[in-house]
C-alpha atoms as a PDB file:
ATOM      1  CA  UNK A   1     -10.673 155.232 143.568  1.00  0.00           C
ATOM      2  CA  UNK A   2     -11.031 154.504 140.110  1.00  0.00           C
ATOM      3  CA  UNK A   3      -7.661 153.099 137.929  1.00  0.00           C
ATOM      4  CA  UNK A   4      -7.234 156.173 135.941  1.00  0.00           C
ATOM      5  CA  UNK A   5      -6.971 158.290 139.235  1.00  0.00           C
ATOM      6  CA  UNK A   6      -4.650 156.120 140.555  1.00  0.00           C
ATOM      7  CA  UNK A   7      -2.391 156.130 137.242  1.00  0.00           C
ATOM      8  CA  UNK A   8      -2.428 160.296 137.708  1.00  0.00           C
ATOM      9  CA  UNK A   9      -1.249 159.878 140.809  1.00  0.00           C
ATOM     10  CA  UNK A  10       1.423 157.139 140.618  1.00  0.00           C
ATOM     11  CA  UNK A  11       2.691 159.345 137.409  1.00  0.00           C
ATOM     12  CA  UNK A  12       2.804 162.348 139.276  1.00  0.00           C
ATOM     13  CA  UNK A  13       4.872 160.916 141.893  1.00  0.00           C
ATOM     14  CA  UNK A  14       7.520 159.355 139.387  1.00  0.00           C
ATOM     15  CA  UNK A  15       7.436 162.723 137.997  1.00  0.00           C
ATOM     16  CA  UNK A  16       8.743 164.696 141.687  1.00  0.00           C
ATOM     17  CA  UNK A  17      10.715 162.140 142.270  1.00  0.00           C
ATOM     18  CA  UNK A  18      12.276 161.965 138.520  1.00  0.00           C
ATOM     19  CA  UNK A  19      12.778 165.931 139.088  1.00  0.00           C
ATOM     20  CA  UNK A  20      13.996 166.224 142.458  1.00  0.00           C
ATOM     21  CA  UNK A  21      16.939 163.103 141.760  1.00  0.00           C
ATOM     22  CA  UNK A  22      17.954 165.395 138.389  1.00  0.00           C
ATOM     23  CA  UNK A  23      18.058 168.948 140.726  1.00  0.00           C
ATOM     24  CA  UNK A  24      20.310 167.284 143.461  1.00  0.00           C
ATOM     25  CA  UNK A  25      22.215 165.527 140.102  1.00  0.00           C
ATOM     26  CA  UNK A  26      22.697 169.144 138.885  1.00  0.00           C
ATOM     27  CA  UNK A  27      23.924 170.635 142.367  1.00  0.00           C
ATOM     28  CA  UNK A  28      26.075 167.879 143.213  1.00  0.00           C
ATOM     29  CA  UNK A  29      27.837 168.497 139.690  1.00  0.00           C
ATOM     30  CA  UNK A  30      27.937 172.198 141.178  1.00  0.00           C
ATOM     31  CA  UNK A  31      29.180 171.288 144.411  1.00  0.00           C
ATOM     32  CA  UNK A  32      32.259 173.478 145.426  1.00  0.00           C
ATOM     33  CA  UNK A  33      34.131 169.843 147.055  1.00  0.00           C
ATOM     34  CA  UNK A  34      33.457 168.341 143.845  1.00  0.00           C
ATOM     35  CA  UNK A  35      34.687 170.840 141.630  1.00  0.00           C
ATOM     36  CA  UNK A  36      37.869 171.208 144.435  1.00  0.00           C
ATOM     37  CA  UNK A  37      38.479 167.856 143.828  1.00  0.00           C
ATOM     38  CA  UNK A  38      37.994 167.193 140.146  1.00  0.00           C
ATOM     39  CA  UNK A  39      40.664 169.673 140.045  1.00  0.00           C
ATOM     40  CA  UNK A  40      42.765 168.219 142.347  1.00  0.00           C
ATOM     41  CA  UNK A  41      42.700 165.134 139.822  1.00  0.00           C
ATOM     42  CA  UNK A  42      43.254 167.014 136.952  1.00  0.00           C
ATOM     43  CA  UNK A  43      46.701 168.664 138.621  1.00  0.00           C
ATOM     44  CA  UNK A  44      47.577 165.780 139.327  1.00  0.00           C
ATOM     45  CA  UNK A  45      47.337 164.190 135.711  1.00  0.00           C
ATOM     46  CA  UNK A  46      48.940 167.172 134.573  1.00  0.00           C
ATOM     47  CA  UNK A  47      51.966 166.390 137.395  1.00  0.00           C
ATOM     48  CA  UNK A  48      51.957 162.844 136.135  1.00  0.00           C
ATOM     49  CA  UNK A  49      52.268 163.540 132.041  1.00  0.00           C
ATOM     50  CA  UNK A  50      54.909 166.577 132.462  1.00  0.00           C
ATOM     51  CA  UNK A  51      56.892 163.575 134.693  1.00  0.00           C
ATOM     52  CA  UNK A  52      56.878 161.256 131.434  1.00  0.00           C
ATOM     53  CA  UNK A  53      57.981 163.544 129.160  1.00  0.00           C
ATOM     54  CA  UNK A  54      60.821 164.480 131.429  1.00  0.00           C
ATOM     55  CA  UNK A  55      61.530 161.153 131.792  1.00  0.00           C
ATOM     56  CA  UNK A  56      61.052 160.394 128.126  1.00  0.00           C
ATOM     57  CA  UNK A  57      63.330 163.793 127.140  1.00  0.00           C
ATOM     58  CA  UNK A  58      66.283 162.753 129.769  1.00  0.00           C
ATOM     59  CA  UNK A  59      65.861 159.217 127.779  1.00  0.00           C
ATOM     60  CA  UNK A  60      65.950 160.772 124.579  1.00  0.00           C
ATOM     61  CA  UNK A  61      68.733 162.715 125.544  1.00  0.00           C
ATOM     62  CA  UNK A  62      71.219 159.658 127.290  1.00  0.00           C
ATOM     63  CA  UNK A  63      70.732 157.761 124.091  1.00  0.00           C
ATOM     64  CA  UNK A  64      71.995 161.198 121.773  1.00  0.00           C
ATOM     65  CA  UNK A  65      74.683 161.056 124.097  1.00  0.00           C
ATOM     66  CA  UNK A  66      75.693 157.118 123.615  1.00  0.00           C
ATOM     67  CA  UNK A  67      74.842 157.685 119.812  1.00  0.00           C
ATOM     68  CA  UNK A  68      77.371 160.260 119.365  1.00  0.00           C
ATOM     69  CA  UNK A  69      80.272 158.203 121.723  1.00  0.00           C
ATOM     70  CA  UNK A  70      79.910 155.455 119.432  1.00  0.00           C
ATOM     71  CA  UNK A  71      79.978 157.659 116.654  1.00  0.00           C
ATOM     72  CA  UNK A  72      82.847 159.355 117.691  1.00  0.00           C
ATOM     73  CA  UNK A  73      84.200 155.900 118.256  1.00  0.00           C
ATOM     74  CA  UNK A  74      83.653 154.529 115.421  1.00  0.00           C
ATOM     75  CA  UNK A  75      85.296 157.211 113.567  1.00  0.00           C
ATOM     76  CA  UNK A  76      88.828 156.832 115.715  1.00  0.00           C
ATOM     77  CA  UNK A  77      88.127 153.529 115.034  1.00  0.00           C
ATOM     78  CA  UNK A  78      87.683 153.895 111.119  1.00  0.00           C
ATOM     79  CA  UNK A  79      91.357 155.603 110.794  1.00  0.00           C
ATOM     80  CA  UNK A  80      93.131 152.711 111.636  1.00  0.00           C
ATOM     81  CA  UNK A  81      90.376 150.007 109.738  1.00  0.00           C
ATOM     82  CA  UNK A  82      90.938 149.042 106.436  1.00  0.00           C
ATOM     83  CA  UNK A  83      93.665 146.177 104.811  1.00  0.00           C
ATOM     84  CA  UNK A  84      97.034 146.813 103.725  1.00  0.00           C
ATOM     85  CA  UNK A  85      99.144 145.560 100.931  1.00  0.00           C
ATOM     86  CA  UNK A  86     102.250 146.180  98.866  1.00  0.00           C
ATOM     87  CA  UNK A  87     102.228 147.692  95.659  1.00  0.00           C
ATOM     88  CA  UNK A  88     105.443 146.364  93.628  1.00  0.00           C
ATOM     89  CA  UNK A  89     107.303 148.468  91.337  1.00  0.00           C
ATOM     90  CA  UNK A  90     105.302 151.760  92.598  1.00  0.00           C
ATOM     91  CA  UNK A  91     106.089 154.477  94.474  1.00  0.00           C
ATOM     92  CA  UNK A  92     102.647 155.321  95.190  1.00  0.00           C
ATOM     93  CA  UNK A  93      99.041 153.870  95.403  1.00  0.00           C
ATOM     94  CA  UNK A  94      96.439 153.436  93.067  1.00  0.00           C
ATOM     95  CA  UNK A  95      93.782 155.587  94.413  1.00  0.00           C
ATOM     96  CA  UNK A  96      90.326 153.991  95.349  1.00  0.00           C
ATOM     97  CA  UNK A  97      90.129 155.388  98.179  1.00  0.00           C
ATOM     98  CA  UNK A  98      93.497 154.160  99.473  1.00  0.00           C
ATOM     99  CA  UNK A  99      96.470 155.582 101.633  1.00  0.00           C
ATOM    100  CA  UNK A 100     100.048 155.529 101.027  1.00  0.00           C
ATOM    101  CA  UNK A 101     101.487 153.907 104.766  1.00  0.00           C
ATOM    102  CA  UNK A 102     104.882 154.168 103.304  1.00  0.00           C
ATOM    103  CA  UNK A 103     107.210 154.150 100.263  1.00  0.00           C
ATOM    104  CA  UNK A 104     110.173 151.762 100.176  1.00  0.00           C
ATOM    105  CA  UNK A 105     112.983 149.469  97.997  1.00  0.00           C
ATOM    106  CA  UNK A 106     111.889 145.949  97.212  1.00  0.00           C
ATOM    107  CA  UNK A 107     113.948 143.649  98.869  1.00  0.00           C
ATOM    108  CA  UNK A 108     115.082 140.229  99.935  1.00  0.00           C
ATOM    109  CA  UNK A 109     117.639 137.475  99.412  1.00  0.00           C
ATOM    110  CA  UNK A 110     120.619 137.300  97.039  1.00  0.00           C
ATOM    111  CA  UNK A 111     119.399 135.588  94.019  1.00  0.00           C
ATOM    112  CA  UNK A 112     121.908 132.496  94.377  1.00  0.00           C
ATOM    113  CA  UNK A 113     121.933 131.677  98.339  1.00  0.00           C
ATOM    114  CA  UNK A 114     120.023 128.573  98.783  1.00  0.00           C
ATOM    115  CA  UNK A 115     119.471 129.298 102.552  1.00  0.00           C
ATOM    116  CA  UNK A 116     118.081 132.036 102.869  1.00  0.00           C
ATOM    117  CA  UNK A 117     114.282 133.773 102.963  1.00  0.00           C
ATOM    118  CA  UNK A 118     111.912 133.487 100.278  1.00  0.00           C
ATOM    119  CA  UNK A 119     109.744 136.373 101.317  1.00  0.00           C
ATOM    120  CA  UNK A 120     110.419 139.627  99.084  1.00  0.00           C
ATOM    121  CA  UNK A 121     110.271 142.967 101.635  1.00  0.00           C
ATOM    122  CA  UNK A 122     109.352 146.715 101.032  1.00  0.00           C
ATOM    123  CA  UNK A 123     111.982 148.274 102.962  1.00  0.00           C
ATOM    124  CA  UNK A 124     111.668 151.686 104.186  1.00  0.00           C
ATOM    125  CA  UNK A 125     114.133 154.586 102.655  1.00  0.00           C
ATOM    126  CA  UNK A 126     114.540 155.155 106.629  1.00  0.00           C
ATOM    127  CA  UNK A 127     115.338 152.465 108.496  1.00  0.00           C
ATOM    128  CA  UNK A 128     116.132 152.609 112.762  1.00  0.00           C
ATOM    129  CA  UNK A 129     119.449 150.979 113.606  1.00  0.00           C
ATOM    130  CA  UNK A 130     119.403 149.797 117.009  1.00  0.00           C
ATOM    131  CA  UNK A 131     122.523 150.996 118.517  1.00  0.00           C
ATOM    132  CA  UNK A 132     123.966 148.179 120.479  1.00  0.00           C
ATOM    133  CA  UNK A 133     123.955 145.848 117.088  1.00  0.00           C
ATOM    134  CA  UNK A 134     126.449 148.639 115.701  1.00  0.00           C
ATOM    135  CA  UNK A 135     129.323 146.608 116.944  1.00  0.00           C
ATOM    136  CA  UNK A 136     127.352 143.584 116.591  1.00  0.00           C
ATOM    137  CA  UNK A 137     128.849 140.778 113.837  1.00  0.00           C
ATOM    138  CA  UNK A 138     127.426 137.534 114.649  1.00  0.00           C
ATOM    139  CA  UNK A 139     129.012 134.063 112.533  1.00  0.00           C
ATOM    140  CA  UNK A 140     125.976 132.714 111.683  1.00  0.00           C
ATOM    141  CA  UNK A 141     123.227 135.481 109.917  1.00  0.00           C
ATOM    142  CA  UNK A 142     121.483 135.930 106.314  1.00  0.00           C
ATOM    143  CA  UNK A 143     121.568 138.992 103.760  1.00  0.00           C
ATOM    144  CA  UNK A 144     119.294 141.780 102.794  1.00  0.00           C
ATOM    145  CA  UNK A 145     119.393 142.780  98.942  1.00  0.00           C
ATOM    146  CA  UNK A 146     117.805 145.353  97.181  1.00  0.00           C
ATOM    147  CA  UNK A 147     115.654 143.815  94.334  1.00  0.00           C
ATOM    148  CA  UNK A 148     116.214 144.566  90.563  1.00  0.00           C
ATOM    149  CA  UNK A 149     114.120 143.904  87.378  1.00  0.00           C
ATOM    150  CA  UNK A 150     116.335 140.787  85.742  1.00  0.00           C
ATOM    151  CA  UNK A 151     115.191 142.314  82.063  1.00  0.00           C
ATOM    152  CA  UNK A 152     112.900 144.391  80.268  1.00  0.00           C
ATOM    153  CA  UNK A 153     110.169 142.370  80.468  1.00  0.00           C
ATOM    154  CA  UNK A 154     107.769 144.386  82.219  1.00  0.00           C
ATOM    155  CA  UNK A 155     108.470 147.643  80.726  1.00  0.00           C
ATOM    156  CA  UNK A 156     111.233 149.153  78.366  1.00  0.00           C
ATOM    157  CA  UNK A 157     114.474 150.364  79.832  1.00  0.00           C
ATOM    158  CA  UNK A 158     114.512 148.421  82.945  1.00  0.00           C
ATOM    159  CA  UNK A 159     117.223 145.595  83.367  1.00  0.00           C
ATOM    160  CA  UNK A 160     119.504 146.296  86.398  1.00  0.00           C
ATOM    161  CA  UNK A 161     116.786 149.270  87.628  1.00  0.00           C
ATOM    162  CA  UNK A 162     116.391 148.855  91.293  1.00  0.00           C
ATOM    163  CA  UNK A 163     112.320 148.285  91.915  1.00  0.00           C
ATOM    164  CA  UNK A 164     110.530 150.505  94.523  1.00  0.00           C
ATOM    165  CA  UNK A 165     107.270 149.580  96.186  1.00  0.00           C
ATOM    166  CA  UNK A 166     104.559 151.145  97.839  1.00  0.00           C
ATOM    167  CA  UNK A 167     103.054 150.053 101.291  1.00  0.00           C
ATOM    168  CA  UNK A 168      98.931 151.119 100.645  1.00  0.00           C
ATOM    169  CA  UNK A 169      95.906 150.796 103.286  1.00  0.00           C
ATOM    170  CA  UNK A 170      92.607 150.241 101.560  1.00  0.00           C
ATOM    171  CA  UNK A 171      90.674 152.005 103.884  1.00  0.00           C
ATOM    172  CA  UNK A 172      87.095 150.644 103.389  1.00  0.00           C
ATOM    173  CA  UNK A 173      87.903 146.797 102.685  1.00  0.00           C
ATOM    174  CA  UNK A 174      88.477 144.131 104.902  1.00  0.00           C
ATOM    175  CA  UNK A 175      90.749 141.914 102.680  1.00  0.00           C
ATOM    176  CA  UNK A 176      92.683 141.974  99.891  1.00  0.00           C
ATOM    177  CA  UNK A 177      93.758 139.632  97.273  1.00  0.00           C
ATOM    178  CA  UNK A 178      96.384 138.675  94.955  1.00  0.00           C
ATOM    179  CA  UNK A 179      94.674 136.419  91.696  1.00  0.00           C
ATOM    180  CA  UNK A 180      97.431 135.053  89.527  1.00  0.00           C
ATOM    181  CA  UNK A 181      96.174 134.796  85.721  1.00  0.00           C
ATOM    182  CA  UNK A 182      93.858 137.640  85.760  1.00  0.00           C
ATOM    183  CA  UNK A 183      93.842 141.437  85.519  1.00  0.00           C
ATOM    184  CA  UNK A 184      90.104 142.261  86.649  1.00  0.00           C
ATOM    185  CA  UNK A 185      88.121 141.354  90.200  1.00  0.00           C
ATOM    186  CA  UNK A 186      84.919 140.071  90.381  1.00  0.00           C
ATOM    187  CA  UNK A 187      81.972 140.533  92.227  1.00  0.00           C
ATOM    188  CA  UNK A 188      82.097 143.010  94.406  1.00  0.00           C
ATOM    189  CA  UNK A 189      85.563 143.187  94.788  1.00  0.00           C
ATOM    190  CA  UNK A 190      87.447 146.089  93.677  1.00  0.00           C
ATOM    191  CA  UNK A 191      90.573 146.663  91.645  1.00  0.00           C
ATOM    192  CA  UNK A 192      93.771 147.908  93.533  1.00  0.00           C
ATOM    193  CA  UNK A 193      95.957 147.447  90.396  1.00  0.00           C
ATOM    194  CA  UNK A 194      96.505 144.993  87.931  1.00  0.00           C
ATOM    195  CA  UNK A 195     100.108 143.680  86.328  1.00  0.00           C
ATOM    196  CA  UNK A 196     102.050 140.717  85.642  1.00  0.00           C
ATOM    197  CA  UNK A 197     103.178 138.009  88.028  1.00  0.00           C
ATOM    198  CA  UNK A 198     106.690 137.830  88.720  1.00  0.00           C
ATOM    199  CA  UNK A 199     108.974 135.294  90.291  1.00  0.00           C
ATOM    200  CA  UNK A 200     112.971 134.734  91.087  1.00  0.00           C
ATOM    201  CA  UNK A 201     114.435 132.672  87.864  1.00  0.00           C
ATOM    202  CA  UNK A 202     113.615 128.983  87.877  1.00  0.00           C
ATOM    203  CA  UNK A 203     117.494 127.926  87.937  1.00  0.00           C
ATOM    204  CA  UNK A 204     118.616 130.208  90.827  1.00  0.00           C
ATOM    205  CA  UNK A 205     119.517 128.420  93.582  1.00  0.00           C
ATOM    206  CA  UNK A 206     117.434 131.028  95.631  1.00  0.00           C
ATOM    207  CA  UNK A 207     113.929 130.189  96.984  1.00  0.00           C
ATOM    208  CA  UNK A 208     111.054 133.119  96.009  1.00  0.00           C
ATOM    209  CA  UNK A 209     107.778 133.837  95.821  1.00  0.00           C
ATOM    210  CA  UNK A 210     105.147 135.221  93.886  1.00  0.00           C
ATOM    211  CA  UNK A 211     104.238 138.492  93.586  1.00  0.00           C
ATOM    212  CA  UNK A 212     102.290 141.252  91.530  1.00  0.00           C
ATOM    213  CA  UNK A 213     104.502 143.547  89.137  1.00  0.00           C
ATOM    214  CA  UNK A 214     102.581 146.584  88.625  1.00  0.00           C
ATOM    215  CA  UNK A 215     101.407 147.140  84.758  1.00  0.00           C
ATOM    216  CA  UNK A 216     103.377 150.413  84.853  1.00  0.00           C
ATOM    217  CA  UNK A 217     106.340 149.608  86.540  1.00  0.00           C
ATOM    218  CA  UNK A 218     108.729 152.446  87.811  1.00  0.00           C
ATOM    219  CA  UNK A 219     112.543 152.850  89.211  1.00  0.00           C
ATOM    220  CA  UNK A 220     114.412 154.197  91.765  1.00  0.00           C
ATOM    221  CA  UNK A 221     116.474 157.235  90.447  1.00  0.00           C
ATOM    222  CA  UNK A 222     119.814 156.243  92.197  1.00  0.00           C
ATOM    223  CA  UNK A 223     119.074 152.371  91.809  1.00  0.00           C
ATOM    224  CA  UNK A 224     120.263 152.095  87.802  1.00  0.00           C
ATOM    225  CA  UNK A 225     123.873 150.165  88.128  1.00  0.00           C
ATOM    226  CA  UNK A 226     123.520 146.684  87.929  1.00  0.00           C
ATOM    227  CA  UNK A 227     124.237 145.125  91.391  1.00  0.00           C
ATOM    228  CA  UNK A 228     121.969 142.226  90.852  1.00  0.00           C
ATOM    229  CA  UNK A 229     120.531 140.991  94.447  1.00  0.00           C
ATOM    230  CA  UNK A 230     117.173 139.839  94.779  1.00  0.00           C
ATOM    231  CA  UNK A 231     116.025 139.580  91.193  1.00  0.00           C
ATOM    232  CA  UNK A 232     112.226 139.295  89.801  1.00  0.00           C
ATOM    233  CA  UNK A 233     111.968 137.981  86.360  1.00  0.00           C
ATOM    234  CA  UNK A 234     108.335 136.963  84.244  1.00  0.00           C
ATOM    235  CA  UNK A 235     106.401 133.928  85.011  1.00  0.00           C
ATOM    236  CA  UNK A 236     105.265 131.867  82.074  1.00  0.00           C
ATOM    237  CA  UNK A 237     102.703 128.645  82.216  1.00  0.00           C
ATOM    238  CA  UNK A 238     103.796 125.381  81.388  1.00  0.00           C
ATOM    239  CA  UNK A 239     100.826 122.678  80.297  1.00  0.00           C
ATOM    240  CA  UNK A 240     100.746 119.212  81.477  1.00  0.00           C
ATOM    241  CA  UNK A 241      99.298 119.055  85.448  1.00  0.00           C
ATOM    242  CA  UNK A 242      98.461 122.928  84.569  1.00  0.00           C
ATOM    243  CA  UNK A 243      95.603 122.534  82.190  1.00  0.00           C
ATOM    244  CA  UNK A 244      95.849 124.038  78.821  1.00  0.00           C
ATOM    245  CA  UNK A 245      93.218 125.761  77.741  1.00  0.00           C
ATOM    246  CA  UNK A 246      92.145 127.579  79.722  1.00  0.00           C
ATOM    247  CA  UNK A 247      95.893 128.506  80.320  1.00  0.00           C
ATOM    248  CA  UNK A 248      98.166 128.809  77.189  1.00  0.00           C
ATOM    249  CA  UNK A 249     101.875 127.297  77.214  1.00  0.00           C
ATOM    250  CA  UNK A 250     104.992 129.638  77.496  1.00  0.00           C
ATOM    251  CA  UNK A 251     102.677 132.274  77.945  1.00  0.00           C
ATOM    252  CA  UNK A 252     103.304 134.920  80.090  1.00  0.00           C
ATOM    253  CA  UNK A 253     101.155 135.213  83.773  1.00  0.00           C
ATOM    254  CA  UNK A 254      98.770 138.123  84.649  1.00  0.00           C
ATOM    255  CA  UNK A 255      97.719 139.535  87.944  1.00  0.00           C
ATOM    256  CA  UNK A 256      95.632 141.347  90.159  1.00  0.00           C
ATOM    257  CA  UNK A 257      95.241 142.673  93.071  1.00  0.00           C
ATOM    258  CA  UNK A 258      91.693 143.378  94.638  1.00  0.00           C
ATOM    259  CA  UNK A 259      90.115 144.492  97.819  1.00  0.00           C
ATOM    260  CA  UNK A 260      86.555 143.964  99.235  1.00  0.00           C
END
């Protein structure tokens, strides 16, 4: 048998073969079990993804849920944030996104007792009395004054006025200051009002403090007689261990009072 022959024949016998493997290819793709089961897998992929997104949607919904406690939170939260401070000579607030907590009298010591408090008060217009201290007189106790401007330093018209003051809640700050010797903030701190410092007289025998006299002082209508009490006078700088400049002598003190 010659080679050519036998190269017809070998060639013809790849070719059968070649066919035949590609015809049982094509009716094992046709099979009935195989297309039963290809289904079977692709139900069951189906099953799978349509359990995810349940699972990611019941996610998806817990956390909307925890978002909007802490939300809700956080607003209950947010009416009671915020930092409070007294506003003297005012009966209200200065605005900034501030709330008035409560109107009152200035208050505090007599102006000659060496004994008693330093601290200056804003008393409420209406005070509790507890009941059992009605009969209540003990030997040894202090004494509550209402406060009055000592002159007309800070505005026209008011020696012997009785001062009000004005309890405030800056609602979106976290702390407030008082800066002696200047009447703006800086930074990012913001203004809550501005005025002039103001003390108890230097040669009262009663101790004080210092606080912030509002640029536009007011009164109390029924507080005009002059009953003296806790007194607030103008503060002036004296150089020598206070350097001068920057600060100028027998000058009168500024203030502010800022929140941030």
């Amino acid at each position: 048998m010659s080679q050519f022959t036998l190269f017809l024949i070998c060639s013809l016998i790849f070719s059968t073969v070649h066919c035949t493997h590609q015809n049982k290819k094509r009716l094992l793709l046709n099979d009935p079990d195989v297309v039963a089961n290809r289904f079977k897998q692709l139900e069951l992929e189906i099953q799978t993804m349509k359990s995810e997104i349940l699972s990611i949607k019941t996610e998806s919904q817990q956390k909307t849920t925890r978002i909007y406690q802490l939300e809700t939170k956080l607003q209950s939260l947010s009416e009671f944030a915020g930092s409070v401070y007294t506003r003297w000579g005012r009966k209200d607030c200065s605005g900034n996104e501030t709330e008035l907590v409560y109107t009152g009298i200035a208050g505090g010591a007599w102006y000659d007792y060496s004994g008693s408090a330093v601290n200056t008060l804003c008393l409420p217009h209406n005070p509790d009395v507890i009941n059992e201290d009605l009969k209540k007189n003990p030997f040894y106790k202090d004494f509550l004054y209402g406060a009055e401007y000592q002159d007309n330093y800070f505005a026209e018209n008011l020696d012997g006025n009785d001062v009000p003051c004005a309890v405030c809640r800056a609602k979106h700050s976290s702390s407030i200051l008082m800066i002696p010797g200047k009447t703006s903030c800086s930074g990012s701190w913001k203004i809550e009002y501005n005025g002039r410092l103001a003390s108890g007289h230097y040669n009262h025998h009663a101790g004080s403090q210092y606080v912030c006299m509002d640029m536009n002082p007011e009164v109390l209508e029924k507080g005009s007689t002059d009953h003296n009490g806790k007194l607030f006078v103008g503060v002036q700088a004296k150089c020598g261990s206070l350097s001068c400049p920057p600060y100028h002598d027998n000058v009168m003190v500024s203030c502010v009072v800022c929140s941030g």
